[in-house]
N, C-alpha and C. Protein backbone atom coordinates (compact mmCIF):
# COMPACT_ATOMS: atom_id res chain seq x y z
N UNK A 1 18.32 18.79 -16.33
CA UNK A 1 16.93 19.24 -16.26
C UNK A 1 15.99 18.07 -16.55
N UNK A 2 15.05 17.72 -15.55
CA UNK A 2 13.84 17.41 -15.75
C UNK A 2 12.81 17.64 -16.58
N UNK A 3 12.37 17.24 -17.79
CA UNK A 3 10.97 17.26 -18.49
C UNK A 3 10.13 16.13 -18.57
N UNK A 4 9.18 16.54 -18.62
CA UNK A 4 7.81 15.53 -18.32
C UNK A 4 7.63 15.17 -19.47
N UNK A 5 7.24 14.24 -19.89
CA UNK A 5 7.34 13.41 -21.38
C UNK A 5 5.80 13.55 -21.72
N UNK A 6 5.44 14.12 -23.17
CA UNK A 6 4.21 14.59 -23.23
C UNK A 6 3.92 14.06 -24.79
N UNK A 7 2.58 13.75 -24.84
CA UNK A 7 2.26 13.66 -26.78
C UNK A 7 2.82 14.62 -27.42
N UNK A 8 2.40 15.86 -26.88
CA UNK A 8 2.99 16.78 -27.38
C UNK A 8 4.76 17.82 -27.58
N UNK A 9 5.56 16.82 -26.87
CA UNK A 9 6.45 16.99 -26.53
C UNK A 9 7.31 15.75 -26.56
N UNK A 10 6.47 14.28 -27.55
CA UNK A 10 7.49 13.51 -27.93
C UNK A 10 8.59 13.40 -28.76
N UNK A 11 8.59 14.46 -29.97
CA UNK A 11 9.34 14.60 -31.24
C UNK A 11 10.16 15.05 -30.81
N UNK A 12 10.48 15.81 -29.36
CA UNK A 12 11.52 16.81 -29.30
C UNK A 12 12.74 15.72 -28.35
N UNK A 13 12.15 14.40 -28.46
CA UNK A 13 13.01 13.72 -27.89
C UNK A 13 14.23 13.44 -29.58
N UNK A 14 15.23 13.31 -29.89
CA UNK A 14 16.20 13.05 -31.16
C UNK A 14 16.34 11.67 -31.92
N UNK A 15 16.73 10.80 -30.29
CA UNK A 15 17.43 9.45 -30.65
C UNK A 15 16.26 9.20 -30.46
N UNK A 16 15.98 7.96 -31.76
CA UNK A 16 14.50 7.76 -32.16
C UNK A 16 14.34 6.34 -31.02
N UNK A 17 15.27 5.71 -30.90
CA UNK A 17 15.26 4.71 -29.92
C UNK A 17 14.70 5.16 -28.41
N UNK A 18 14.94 6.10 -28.09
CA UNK A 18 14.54 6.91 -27.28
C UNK A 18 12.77 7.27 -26.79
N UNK A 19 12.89 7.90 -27.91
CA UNK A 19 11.77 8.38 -28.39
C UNK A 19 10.70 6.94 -28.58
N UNK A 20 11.21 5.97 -28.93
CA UNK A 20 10.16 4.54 -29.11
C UNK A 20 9.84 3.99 -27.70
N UNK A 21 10.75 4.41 -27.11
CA UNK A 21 10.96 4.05 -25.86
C UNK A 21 9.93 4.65 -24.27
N UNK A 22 10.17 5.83 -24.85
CA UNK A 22 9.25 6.61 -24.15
C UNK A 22 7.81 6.88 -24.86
N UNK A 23 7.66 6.22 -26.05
CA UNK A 23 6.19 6.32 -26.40
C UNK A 23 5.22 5.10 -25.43
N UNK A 24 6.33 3.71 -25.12
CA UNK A 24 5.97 2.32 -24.45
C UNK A 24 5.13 2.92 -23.25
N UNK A 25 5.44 4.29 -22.65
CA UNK A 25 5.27 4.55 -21.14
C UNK A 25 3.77 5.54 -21.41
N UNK A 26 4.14 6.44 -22.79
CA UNK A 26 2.59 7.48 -23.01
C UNK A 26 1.84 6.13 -22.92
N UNK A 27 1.34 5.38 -23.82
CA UNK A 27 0.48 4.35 -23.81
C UNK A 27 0.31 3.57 -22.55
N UNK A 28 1.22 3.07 -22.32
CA UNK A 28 0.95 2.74 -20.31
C UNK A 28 0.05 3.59 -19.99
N UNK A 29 0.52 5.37 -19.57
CA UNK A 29 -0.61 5.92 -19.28
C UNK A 29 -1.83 5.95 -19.28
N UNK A 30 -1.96 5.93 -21.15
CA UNK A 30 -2.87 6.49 -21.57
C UNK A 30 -4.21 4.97 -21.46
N UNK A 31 -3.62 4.02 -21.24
CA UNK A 31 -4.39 2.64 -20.78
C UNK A 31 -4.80 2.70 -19.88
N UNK A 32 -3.88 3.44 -18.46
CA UNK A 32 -4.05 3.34 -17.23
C UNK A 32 -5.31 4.40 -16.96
N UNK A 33 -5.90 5.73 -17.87
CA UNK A 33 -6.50 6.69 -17.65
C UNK A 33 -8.04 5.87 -17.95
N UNK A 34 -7.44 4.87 -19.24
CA UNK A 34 -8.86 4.64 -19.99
C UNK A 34 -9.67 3.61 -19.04
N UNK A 35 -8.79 3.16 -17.98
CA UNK A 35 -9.03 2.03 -17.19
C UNK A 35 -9.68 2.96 -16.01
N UNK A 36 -9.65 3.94 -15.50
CA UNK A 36 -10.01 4.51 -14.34
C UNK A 36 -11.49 4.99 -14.80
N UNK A 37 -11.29 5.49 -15.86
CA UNK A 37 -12.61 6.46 -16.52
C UNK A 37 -13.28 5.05 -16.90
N UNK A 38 -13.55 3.85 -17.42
CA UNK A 38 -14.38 3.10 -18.03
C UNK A 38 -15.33 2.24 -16.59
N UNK A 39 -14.75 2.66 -15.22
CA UNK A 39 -15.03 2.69 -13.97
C UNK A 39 -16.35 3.24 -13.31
N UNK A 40 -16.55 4.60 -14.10
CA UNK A 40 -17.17 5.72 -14.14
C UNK A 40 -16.67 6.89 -13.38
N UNK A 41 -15.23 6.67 -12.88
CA UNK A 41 -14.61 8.22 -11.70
C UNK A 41 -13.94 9.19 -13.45
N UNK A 42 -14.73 10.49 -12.55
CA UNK A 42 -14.60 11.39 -13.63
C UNK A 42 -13.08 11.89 -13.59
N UNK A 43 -12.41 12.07 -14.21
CA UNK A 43 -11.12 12.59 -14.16
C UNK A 43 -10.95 14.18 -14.09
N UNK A 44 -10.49 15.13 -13.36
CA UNK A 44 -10.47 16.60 -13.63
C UNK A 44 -9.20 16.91 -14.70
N UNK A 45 -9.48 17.84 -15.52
CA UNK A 45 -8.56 17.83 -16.74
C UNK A 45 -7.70 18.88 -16.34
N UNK A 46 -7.80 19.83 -15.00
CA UNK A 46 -7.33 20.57 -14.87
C UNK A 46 -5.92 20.51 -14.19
N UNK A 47 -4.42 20.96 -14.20
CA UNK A 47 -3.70 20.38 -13.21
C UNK A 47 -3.29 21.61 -12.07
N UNK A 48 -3.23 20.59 -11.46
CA UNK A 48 -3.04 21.03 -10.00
C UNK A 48 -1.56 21.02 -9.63
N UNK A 49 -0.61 21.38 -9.99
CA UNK A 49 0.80 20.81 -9.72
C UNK A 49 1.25 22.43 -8.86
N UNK A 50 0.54 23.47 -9.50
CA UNK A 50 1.49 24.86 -8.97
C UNK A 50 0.54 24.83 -7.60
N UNK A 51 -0.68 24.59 -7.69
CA UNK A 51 -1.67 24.89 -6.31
C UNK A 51 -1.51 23.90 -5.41
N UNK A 52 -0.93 22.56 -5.95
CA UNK A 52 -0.65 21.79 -4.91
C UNK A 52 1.13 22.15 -4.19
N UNK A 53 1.96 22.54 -4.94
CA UNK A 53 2.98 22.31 -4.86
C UNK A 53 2.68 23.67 -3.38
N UNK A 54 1.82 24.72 -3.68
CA UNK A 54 1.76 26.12 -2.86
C UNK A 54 1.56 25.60 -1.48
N UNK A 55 0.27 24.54 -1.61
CA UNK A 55 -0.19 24.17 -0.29
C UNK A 55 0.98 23.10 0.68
N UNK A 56 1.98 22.70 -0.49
CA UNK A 56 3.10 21.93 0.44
C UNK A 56 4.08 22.93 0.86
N UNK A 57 4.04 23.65 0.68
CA UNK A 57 5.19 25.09 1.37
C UNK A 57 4.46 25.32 2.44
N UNK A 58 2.99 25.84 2.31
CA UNK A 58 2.23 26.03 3.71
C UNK A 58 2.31 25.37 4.89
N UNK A 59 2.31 24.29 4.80
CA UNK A 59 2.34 22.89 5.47
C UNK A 59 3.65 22.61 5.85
N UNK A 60 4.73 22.52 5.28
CA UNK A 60 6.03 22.66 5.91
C UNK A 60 6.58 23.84 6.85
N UNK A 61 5.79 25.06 6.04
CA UNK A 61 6.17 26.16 7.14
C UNK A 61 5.47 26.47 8.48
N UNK A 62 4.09 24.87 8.37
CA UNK A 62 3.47 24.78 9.83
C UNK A 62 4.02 23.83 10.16
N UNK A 63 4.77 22.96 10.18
CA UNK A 63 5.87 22.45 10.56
C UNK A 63 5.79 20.55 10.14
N UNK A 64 4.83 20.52 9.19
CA UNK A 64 4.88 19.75 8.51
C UNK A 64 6.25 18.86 7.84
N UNK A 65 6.34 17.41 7.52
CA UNK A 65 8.31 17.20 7.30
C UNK A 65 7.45 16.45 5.72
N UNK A 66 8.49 16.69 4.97
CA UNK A 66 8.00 15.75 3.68
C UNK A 66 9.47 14.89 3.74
N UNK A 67 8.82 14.01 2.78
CA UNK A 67 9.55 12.55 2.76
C UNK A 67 9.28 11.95 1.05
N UNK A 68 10.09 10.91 0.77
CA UNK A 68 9.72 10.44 -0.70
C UNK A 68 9.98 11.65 -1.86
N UNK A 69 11.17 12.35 -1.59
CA UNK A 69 11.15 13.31 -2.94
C UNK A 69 10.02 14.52 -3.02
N UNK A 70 9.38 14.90 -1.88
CA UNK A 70 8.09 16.07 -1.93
C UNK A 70 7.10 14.47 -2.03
N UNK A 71 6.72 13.42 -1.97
CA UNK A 71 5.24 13.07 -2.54
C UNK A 71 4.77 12.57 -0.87
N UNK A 72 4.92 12.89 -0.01
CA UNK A 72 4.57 12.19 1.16
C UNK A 72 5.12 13.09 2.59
N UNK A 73 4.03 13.58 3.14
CA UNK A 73 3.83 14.53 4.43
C UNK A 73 3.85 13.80 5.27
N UNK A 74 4.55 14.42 6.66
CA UNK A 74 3.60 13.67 7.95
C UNK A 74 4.01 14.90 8.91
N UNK A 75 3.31 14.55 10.02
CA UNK A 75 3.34 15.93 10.64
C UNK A 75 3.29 15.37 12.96
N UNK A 76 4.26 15.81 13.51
CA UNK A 76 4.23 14.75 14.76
C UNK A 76 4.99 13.71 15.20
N UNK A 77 4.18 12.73 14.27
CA UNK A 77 5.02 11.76 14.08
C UNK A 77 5.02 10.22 13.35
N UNK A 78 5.97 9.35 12.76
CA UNK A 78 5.76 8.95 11.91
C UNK A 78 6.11 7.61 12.33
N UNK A 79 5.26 6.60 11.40
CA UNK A 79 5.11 5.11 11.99
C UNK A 79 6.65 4.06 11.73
N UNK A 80 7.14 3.98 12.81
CA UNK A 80 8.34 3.04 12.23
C UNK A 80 8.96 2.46 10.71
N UNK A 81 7.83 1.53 11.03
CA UNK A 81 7.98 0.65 9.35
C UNK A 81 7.68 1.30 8.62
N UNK A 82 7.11 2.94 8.43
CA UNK A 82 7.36 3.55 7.39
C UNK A 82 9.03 3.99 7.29
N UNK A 83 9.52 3.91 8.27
CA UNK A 83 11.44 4.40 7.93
C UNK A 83 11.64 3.40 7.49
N UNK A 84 11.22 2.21 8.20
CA UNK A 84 12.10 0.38 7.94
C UNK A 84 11.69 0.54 6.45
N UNK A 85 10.79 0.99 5.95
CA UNK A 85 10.40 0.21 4.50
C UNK A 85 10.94 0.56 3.55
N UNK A 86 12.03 1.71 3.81
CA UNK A 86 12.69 1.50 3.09
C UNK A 86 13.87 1.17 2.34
N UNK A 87 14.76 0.23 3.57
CA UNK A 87 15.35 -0.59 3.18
C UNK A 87 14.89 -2.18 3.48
N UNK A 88 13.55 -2.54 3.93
CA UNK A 88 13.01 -3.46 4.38
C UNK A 88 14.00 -4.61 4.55
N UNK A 89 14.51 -4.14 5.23
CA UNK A 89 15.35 -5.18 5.95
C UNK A 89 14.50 -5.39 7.24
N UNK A 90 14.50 -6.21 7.59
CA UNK A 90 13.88 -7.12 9.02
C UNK A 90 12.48 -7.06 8.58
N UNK A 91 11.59 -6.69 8.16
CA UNK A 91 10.18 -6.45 7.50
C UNK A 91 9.59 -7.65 6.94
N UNK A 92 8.21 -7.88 6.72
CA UNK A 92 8.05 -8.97 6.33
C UNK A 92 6.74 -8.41 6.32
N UNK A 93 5.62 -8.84 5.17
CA UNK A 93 4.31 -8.91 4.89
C UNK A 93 3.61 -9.75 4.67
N UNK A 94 2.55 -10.65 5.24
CA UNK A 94 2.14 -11.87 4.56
C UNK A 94 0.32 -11.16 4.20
N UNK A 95 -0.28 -12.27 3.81
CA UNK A 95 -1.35 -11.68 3.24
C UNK A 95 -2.59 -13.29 3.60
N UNK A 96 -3.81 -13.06 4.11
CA UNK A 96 -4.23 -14.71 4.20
C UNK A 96 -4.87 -15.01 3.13
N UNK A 97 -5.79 -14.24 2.17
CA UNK A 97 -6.17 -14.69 1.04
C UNK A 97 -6.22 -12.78 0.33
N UNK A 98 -6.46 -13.50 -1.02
CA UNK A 98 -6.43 -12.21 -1.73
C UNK A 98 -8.22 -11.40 -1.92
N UNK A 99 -8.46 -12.29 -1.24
CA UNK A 99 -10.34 -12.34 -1.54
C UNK A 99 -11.01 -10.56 -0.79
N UNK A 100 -11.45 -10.02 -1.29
CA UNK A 100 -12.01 -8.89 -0.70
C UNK A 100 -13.11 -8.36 -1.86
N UNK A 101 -14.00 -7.64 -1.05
CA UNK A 101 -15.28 -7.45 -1.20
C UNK A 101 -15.54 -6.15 -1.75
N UNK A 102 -14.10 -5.23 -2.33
CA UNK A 102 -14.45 -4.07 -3.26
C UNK A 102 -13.72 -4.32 -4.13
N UNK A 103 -13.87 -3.28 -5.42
CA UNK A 103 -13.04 -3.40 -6.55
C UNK A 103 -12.66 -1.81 -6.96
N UNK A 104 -11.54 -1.77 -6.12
CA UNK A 104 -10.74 -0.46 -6.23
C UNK A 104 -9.99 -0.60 -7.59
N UNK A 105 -10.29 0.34 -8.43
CA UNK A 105 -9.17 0.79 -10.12
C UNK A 105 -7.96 0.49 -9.74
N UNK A 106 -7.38 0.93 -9.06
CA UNK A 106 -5.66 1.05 -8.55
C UNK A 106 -5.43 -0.15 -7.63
N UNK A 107 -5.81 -1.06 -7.64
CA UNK A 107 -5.85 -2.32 -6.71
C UNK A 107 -4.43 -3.27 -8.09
N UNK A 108 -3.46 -3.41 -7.17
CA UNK A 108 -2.65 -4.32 -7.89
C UNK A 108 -2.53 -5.77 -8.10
N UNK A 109 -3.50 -5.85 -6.78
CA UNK A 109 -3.53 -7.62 -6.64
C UNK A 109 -3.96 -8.56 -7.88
N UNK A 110 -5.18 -8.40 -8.54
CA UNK A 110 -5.38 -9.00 -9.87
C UNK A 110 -4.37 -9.47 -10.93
N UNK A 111 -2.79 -8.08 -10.63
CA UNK A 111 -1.74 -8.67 -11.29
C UNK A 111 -0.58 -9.93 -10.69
N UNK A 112 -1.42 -10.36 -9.62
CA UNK A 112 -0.12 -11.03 -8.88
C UNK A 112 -0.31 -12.78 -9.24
N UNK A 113 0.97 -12.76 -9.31
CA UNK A 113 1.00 -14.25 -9.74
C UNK A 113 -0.18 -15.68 -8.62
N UNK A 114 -0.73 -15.86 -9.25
CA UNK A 114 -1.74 -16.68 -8.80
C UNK A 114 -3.53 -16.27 -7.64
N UNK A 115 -3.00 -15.20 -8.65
CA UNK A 115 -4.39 -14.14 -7.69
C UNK A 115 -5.35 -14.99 -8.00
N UNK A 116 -5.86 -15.72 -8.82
CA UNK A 116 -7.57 -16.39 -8.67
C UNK A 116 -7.26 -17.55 -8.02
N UNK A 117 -6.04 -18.31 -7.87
CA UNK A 117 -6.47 -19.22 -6.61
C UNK A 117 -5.91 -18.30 -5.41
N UNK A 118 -5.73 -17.74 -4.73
CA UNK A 118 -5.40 -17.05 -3.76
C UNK A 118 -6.80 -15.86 -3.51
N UNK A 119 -7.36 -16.01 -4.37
CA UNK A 119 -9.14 -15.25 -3.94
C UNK A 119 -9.60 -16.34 -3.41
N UNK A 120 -9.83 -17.54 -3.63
CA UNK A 120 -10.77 -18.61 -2.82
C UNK A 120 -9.48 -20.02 -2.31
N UNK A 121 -8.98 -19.71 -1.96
CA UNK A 121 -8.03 -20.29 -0.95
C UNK A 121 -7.17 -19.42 -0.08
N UNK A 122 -6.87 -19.68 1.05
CA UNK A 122 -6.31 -19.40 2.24
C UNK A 122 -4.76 -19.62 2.54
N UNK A 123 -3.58 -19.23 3.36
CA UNK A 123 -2.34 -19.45 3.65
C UNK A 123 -2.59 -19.29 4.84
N UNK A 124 -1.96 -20.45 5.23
CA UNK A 124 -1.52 -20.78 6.94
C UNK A 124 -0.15 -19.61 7.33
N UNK A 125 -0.72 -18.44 7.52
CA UNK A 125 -0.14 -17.64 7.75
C UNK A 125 0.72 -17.56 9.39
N UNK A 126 -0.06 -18.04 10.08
CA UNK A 126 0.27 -18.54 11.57
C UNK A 126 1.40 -19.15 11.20
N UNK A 127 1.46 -20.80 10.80
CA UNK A 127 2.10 -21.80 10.72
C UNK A 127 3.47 -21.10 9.54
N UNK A 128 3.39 -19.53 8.91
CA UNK A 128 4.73 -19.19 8.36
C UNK A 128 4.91 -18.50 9.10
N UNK A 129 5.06 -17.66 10.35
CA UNK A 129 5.51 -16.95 11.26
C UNK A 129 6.57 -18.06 12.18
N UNK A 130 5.87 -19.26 12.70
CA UNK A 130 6.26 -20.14 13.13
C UNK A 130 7.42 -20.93 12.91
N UNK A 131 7.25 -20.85 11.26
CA UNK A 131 8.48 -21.43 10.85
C UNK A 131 9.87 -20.76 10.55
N UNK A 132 9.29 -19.68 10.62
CA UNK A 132 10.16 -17.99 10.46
C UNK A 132 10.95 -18.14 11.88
N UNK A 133 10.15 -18.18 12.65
CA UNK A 133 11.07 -17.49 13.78
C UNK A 133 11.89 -18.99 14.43
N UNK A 134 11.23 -20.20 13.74
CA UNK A 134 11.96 -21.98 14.33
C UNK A 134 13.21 -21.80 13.17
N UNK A 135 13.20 -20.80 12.30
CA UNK A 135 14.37 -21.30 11.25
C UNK A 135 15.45 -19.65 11.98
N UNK A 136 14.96 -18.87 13.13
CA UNK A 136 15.87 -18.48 13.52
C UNK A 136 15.98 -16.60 12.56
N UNK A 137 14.56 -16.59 12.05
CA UNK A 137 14.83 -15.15 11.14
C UNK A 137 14.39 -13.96 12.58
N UNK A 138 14.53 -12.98 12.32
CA UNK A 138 14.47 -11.65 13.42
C UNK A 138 14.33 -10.42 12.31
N UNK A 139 12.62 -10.62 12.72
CA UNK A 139 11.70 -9.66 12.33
C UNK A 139 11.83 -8.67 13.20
N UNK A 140 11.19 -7.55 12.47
CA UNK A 140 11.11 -6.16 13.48
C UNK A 140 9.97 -5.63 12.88
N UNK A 141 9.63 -5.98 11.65
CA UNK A 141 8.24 -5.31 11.27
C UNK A 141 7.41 -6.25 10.63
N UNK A 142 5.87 -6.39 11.21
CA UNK A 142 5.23 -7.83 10.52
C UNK A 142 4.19 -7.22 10.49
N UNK A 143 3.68 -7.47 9.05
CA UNK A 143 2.18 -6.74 8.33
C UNK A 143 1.02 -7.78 7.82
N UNK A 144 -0.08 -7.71 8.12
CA UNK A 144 -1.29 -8.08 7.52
C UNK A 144 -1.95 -6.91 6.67
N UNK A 145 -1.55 -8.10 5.02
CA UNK A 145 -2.67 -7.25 4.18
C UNK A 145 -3.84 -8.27 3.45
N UNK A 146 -4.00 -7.54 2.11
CA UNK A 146 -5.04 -8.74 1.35
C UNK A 146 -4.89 -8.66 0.17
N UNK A 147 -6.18 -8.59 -0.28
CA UNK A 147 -7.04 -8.96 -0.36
C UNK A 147 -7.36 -8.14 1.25
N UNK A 148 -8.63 -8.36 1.69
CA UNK A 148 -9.41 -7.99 2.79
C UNK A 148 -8.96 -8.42 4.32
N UNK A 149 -8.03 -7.92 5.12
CA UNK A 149 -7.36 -8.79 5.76
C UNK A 149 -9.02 -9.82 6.93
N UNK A 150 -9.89 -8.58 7.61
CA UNK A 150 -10.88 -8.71 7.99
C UNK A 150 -12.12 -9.14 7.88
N UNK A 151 -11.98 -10.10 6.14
CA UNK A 151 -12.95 -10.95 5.83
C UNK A 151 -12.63 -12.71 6.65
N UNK A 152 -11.58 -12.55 7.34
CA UNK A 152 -11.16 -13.89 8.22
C UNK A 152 -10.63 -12.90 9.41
N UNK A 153 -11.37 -12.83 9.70
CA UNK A 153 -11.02 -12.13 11.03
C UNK A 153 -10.65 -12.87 12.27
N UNK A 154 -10.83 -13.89 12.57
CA UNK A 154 -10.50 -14.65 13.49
C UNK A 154 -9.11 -15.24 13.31
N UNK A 155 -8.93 -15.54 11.75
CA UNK A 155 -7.90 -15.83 11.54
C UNK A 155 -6.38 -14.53 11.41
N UNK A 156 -7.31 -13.59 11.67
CA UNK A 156 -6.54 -12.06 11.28
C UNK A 156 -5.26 -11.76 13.30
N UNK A 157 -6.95 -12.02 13.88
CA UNK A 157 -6.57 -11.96 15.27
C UNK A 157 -5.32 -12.97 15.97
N UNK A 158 -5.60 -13.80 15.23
CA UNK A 158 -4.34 -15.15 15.67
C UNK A 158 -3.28 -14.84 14.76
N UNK A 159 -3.49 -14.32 13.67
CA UNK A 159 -2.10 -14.11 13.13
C UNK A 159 -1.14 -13.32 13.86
N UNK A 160 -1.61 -11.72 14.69
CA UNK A 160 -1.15 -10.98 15.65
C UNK A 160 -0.56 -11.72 16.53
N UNK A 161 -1.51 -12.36 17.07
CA UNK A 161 -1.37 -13.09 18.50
C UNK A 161 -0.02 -13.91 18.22
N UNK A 162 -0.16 -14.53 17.22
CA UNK A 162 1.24 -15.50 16.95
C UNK A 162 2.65 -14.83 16.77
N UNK A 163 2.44 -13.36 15.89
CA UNK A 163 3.38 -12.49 15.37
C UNK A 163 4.15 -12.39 16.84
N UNK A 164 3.45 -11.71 17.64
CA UNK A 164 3.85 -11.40 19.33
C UNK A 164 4.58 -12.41 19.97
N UNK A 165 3.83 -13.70 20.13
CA UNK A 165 4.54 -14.46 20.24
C UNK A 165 6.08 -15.15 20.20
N UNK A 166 5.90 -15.16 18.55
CA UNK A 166 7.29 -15.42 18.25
C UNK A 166 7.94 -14.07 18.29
N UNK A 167 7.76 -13.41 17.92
CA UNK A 167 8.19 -12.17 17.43
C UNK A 167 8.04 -10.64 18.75
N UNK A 168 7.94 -10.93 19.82
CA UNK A 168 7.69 -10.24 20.76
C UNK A 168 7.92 -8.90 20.86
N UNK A 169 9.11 -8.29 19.80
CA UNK A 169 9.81 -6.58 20.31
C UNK A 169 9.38 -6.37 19.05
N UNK A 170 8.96 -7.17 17.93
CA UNK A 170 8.39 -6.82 16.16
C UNK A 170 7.08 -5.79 16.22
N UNK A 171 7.14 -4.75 15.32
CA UNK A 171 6.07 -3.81 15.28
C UNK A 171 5.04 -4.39 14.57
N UNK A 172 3.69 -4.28 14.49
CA UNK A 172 2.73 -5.21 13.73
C UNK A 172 1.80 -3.81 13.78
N UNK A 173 1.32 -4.12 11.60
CA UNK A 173 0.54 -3.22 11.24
C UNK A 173 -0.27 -4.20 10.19
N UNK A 174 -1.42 -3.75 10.41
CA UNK A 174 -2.68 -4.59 9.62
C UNK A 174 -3.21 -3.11 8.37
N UNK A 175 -3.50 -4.04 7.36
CA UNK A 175 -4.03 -2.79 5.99
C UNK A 175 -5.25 -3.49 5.97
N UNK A 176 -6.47 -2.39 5.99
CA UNK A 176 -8.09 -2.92 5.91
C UNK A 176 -8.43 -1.54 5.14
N UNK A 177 -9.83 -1.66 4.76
CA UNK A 177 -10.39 -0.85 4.23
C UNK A 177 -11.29 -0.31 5.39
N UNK A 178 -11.58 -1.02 6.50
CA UNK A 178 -12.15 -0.83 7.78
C UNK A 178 -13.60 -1.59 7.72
N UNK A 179 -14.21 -1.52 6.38
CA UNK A 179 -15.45 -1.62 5.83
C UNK A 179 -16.24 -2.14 7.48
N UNK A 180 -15.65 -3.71 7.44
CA UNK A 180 -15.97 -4.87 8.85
C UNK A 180 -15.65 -4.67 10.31
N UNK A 181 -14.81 -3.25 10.31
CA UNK A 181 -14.11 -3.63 11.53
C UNK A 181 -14.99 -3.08 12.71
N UNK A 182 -15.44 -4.06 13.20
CA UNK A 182 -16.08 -3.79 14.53
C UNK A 182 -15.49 -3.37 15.87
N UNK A 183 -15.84 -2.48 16.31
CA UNK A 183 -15.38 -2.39 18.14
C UNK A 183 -15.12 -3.28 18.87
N UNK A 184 -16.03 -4.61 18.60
CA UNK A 184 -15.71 -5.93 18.98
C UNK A 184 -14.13 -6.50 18.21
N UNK A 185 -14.11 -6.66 17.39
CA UNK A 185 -13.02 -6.86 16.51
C UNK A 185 -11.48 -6.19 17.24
N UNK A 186 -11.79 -5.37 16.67
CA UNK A 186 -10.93 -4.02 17.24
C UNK A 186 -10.29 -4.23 18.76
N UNK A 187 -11.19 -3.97 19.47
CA UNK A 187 -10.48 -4.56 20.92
C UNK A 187 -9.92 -5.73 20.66
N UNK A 188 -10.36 -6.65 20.38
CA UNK A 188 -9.74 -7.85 20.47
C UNK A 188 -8.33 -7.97 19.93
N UNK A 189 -7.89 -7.17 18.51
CA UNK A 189 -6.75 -6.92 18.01
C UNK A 189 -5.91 -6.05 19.02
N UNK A 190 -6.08 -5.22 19.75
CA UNK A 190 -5.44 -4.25 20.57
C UNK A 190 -5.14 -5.48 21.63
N UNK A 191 -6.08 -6.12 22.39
CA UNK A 191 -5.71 -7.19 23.47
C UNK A 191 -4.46 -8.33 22.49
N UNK A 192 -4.40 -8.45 21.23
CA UNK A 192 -3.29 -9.42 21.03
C UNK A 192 -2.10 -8.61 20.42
N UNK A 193 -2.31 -7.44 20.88
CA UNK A 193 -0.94 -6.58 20.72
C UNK A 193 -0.25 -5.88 19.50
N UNK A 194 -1.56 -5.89 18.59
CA UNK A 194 -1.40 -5.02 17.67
C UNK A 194 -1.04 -3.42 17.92
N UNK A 195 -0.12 -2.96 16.70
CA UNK A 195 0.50 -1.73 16.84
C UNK A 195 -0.08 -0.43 16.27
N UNK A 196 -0.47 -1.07 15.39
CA UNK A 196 -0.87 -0.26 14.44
C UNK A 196 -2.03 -0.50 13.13
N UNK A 197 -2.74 0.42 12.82
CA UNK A 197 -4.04 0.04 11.70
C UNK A 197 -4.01 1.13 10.64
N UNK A 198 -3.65 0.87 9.50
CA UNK A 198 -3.96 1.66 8.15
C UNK A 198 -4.71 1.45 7.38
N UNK A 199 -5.71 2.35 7.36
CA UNK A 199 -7.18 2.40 6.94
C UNK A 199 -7.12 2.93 5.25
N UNK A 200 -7.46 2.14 4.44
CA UNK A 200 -7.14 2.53 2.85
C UNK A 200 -8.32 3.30 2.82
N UNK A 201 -8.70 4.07 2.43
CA UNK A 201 -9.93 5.29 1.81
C UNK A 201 -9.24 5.81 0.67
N UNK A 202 -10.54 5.04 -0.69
CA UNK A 202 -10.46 5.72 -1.36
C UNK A 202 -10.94 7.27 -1.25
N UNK A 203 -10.06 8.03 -1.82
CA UNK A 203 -10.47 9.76 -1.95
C UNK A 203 -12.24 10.16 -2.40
N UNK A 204 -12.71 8.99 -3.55
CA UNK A 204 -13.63 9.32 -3.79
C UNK A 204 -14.96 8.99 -3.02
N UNK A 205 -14.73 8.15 -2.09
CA UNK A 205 -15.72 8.07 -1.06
C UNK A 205 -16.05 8.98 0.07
């Protein structure tokens, strides 16, 4: 049996090692809550687990498929490199700078090793595709993220263009917030053979 580890439901853990153990993770939480709220997004105190769990029965019995243990729907049909990813084998993500122009709570990048020079410097992202496919690797899934992939947009477009290139039968998916992305833009990514676009929206916007 499964139980959810609660303040109120830490004592009933025995082995105190245990119990120290799983207090390391309440506090994680309880950092991670104080960090969302000091943001100003209001938190609802109410839970939703039986009303959400109702509306995923609905949804499967309209023929909805879940995936990830119940945490992830799709309905139709579903994007490749979401199957590949999860043994990411042949997959590959590069990123051209970490630099972008919102500050999402749940944004992980700030923790990544060398995030403030990688906000105001750039990777010859082209010139590692290049060397990828001259050293003989065989991609099948190649991603642009960020930081903002579309604050270098020109450089966003040639990264595609190159991916194709070397990489000709490889699926290619770009992560934006959309904020920049112009119709102009846009076509131009579709003309260098982009596959695919996942648009991050936060919920609260």
């Amino acid at each position: 049996m499964i139980t959810e580890i609660r303040r109120d439901n830490l004592t009933s853990i025995r082995n105190s090692d245990f119990q120290a153990y799983a207090n390391i993770y309440l506090d994680i939480y309880d950092n991670f809550i104080d960090q969302i709220e000091g943001t100003g997004i209001e938190l609802d105190p109410h839970d939703y687990t039986q009303e959400a769990g109702e509306k995923i029965k609905q949804l499967v019995h309209k023929g909805a498929q879940l995936r990830n243990d119940g945490k992830s729907l799709f309905i139709n049909a579903i994007s490749p490199s979401c199957i590949a990813c999860q043994k990411g084998v042949g997959s590959a993500t590069y990123f051209i700078s970490l630099n972008c122009h919102r500050k999402c709570f749940y944004c992980f990048n700030p923790n990544q090793e060398n995030y403030a020079y990688f906000t105001n410097h750039e990777r010859d992202v082209c010139a590692e595709l290049e060397a990828q496919s001259k050293d003989g690797e065989k991609l099948k899934h190649i991603a642009l993220t960020g930081g903002e992939p579309l604050l270098h947009e020109q450089e966003t477009i040639a990264f595609f263009q190159t991916a194709k290139q070397h990489f000709p039968l490889a699926y290619t998916r770009l992560y934006t917030c959309g904020d920049t992305a112009t119709e102009e833009t846009l076509q131009a990514l579709a003309g260098v053979g982009l596959d695919e676009i996942r648009f991050s929206i936060r919920m609260h916007d």
